[in-house]
N, C-alpha and C. Protein backbone atom coordinates (compact mmCIF):
# COMPACT_ATOMS: atom_id res chain seq x y z
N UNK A 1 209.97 -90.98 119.72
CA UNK A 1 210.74 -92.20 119.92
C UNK A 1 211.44 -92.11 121.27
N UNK A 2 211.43 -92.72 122.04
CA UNK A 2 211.80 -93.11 123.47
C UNK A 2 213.50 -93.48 123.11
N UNK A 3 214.29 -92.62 124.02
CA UNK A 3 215.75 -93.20 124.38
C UNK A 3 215.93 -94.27 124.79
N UNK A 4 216.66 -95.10 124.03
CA UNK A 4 216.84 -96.26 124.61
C UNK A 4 218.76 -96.61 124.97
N UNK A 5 219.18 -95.38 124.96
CA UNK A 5 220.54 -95.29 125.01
C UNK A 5 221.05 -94.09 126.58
N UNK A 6 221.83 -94.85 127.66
CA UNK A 6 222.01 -93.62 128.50
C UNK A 6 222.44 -93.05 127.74
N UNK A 7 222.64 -91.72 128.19
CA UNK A 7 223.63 -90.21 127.88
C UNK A 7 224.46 -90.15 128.60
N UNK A 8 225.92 -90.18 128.01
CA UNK A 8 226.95 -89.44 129.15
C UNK A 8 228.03 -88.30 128.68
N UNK A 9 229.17 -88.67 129.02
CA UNK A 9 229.51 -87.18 128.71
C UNK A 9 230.11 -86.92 127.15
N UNK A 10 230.37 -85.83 127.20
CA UNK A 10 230.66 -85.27 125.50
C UNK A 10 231.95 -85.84 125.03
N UNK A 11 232.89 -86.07 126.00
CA UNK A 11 233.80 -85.79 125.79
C UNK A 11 235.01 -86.98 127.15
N UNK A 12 236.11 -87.05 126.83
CA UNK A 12 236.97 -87.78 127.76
C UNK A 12 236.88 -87.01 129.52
N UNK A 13 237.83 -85.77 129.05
CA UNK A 13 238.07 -85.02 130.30
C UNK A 13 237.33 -83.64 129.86
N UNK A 14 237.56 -83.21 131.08
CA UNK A 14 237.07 -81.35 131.15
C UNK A 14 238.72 -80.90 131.34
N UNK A 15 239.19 -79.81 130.20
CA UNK A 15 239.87 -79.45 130.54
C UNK A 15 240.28 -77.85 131.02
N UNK A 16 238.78 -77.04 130.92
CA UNK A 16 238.65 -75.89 131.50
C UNK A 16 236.85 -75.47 131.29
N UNK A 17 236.73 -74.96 132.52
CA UNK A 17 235.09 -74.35 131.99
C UNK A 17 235.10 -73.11 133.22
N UNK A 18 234.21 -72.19 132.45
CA UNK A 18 233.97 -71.04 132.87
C UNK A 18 232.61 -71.00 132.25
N UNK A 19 231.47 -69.30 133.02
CA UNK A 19 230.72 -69.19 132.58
C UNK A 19 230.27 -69.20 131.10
N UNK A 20 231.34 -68.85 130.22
CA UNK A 20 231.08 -68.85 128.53
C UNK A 20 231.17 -70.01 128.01
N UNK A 21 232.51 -71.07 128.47
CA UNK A 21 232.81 -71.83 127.41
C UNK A 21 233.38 -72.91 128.49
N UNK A 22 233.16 -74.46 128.00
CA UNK A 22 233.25 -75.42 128.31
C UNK A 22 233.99 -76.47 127.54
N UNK A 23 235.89 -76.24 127.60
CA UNK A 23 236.32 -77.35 126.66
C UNK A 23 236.55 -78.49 127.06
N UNK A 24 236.56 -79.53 126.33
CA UNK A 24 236.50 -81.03 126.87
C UNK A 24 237.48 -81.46 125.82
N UNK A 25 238.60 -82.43 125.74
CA UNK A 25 239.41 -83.55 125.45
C UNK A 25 238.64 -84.83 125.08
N UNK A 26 238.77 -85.16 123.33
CA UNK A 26 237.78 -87.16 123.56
C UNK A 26 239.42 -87.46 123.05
N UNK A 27 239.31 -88.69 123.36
CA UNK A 27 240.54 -89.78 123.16
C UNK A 27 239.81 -90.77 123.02
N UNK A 28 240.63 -91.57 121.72
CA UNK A 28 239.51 -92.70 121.63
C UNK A 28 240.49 -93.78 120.66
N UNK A 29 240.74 -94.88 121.11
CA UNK A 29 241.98 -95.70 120.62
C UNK A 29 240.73 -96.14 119.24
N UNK A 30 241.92 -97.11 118.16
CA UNK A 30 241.59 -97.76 117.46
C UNK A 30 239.86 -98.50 117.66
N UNK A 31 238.73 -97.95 117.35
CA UNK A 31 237.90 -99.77 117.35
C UNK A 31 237.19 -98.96 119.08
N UNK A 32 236.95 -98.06 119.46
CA UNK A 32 236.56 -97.04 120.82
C UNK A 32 235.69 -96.29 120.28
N UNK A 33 234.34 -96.26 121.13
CA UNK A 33 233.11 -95.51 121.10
C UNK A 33 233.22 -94.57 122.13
N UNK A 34 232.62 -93.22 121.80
CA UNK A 34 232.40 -92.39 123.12
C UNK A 34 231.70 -93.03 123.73
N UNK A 35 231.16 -92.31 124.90
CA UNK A 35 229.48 -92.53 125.26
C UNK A 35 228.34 -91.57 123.96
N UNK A 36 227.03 -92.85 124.45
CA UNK A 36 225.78 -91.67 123.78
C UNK A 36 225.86 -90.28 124.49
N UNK A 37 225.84 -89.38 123.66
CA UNK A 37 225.38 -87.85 124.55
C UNK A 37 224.69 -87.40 123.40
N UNK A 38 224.48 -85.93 124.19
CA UNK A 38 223.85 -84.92 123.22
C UNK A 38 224.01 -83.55 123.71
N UNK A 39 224.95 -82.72 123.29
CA UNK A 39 225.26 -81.33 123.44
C UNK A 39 224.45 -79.96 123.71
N UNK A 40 223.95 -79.67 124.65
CA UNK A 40 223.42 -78.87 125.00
C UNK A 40 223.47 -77.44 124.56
N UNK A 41 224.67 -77.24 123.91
CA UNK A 41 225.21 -75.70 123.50
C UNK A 41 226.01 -76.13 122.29
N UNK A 42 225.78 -75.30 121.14
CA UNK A 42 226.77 -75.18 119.89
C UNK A 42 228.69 -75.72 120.46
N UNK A 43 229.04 -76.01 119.52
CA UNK A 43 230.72 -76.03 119.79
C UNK A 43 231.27 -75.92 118.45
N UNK A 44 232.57 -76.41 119.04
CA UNK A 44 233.80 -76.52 117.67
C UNK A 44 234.89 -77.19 118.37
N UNK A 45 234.55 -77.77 117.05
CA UNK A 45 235.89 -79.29 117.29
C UNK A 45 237.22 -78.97 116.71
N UNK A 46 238.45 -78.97 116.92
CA UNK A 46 239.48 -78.95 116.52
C UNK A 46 240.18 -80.45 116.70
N UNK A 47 241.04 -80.73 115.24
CA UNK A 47 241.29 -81.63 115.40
C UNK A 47 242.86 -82.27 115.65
N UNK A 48 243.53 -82.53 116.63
CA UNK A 48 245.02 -82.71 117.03
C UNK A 48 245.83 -83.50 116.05
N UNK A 49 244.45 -84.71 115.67
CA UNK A 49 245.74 -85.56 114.75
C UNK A 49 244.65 -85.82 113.83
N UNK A 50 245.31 -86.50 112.81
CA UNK A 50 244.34 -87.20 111.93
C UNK A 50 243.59 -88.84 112.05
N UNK A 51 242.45 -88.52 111.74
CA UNK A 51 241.60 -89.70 111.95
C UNK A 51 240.60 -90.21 111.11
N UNK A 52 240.12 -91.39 111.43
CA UNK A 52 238.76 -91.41 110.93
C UNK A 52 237.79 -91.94 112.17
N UNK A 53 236.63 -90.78 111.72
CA UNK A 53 235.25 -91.16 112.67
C UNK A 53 233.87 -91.48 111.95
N UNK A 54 233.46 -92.32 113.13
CA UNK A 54 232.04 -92.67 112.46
C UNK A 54 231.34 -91.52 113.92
N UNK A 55 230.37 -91.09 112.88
CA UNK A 55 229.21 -90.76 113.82
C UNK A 55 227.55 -91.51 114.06
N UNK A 56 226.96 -91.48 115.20
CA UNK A 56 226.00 -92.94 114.44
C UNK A 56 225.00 -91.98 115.61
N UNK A 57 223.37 -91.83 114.61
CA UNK A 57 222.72 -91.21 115.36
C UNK A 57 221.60 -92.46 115.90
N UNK A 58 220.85 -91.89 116.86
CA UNK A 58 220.23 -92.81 117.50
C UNK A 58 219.40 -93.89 116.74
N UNK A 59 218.75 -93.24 115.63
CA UNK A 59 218.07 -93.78 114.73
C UNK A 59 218.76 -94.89 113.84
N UNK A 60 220.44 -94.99 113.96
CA UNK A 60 221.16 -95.78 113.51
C UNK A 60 221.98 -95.49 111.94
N UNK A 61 221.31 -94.16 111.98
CA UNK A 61 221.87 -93.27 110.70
C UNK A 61 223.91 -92.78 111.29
N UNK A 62 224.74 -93.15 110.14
CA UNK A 62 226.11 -93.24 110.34
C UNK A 62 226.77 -92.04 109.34
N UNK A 63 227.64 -91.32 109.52
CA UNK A 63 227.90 -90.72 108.43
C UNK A 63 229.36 -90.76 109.44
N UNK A 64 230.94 -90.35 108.43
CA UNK A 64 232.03 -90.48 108.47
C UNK A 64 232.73 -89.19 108.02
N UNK A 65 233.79 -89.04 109.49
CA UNK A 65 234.12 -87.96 108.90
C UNK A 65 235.79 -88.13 109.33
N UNK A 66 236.92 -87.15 108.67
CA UNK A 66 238.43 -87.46 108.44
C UNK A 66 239.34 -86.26 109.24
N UNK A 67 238.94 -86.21 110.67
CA UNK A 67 239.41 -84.87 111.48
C UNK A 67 240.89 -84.92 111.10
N UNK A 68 240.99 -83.60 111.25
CA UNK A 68 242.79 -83.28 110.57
C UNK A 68 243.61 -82.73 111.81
N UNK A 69 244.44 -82.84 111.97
CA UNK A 69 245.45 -82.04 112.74
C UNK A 69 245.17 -80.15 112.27
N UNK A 70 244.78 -79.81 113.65
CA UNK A 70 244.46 -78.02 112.99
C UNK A 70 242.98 -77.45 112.29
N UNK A 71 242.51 -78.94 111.68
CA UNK A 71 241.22 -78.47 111.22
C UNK A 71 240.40 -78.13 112.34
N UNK A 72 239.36 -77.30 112.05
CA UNK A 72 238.27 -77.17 113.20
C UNK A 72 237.21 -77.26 112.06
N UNK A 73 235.79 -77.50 113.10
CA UNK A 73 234.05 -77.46 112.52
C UNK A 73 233.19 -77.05 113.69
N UNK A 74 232.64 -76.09 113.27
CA UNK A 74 231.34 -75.53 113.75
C UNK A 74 230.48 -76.55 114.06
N UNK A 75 229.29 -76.68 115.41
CA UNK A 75 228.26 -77.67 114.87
C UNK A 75 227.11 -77.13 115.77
N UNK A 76 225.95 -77.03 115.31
CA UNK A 76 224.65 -76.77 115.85
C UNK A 76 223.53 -77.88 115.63
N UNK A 77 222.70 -77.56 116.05
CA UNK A 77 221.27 -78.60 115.18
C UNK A 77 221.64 -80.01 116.12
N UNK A 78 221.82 -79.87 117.37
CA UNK A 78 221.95 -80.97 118.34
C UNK A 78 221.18 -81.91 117.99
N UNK A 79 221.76 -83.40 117.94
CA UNK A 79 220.62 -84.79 118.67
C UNK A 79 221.33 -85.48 119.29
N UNK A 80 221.37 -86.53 119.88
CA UNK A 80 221.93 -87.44 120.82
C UNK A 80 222.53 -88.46 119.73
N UNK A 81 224.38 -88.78 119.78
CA UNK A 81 225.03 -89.49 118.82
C UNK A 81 226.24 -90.15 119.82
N UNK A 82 226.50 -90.66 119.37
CA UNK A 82 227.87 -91.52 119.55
C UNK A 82 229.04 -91.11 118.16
N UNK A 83 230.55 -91.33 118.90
CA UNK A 83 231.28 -91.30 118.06
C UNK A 83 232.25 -92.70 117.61
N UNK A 84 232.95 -93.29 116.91
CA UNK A 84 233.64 -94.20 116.91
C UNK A 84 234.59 -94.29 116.21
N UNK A 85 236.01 -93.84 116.72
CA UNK A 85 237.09 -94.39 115.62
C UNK A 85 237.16 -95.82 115.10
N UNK A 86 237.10 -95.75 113.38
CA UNK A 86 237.37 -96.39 113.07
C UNK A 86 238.44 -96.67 112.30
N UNK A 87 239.09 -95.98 112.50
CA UNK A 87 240.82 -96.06 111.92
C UNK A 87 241.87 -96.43 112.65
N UNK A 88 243.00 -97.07 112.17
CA UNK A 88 243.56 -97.59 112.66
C UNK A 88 244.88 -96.73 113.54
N UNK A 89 244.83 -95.62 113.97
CA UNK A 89 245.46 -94.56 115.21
C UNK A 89 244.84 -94.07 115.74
N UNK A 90 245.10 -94.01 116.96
CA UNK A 90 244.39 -92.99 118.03
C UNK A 90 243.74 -91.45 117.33
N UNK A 91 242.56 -91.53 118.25
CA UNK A 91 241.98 -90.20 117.90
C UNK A 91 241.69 -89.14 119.33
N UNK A 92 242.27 -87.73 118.49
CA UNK A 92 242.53 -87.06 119.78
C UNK A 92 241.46 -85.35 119.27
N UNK A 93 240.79 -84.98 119.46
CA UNK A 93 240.50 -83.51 119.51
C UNK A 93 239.95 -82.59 120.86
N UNK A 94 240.00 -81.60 120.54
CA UNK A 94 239.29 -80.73 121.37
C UNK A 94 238.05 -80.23 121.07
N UNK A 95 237.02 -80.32 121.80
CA UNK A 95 235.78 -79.68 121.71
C UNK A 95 235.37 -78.57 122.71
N UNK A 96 234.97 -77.65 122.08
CA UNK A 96 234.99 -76.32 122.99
C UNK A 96 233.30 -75.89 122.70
N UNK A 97 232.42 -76.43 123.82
CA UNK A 97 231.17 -75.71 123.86
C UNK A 97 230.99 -74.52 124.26
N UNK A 98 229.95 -73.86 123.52
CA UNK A 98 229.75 -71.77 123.93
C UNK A 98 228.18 -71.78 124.68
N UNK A 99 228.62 -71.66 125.71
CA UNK A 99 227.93 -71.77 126.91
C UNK A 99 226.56 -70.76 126.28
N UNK A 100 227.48 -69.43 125.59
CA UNK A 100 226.78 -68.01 125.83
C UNK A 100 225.26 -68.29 124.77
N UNK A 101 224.14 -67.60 124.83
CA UNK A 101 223.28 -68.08 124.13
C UNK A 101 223.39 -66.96 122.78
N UNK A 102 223.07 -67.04 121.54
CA UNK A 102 223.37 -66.20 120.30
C UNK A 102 222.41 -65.14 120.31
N UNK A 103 222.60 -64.34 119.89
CA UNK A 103 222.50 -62.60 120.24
C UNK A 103 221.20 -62.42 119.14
């Protein structure tokens, strides 16, 4: 199936990267989509406040998830997605990609 969506970045800002690890900042008001991307390296999301997100894969498949203040999640098994708060407060986490490849 052919992309029919650019790719951009993972995340709002870069807020540090080095050879291992690459963390990025998303901010995303009420009713706010990231961009399409797709993660090149495993990460983990930590979450600043509480929210709700939609995730929506290219294929148009959606699943919802309730980031917490403090929670974190592992994630591997990359495809190209978008994110979208759909709750009614700002959504804030950190995502920290691991550059390093697994042993």
């Amino acid at each position: 199936m052919g992309n029919k969506h650019e790719l951009g970045p993972v995340g709002t800002n870069v807020l540090f990267e080095n050879s291992k690890v690459k963390v990025w900042e998303l901010v995303l008001a009420p009713g706010e989509s990231s961009s399409w991307h797709h993660h090149t390296w495993d990460y983990i999301t930590v979450g600043l406040m509480d929210s709700v997100i939609d995730r929506e894969l290219i294929d148009g498949t959606k699943d919802r998830t309730t980031p917490a203040l403090g929670v974190f999640r592992y994630a591997d098994g990359h495809e190209p997605h978008r994110v979208t708060n759909v709750g009614d407060k700002p959504h804030r986490n950190l995502l920290i990609e691991i550059k390093e490849a697994p042993e």
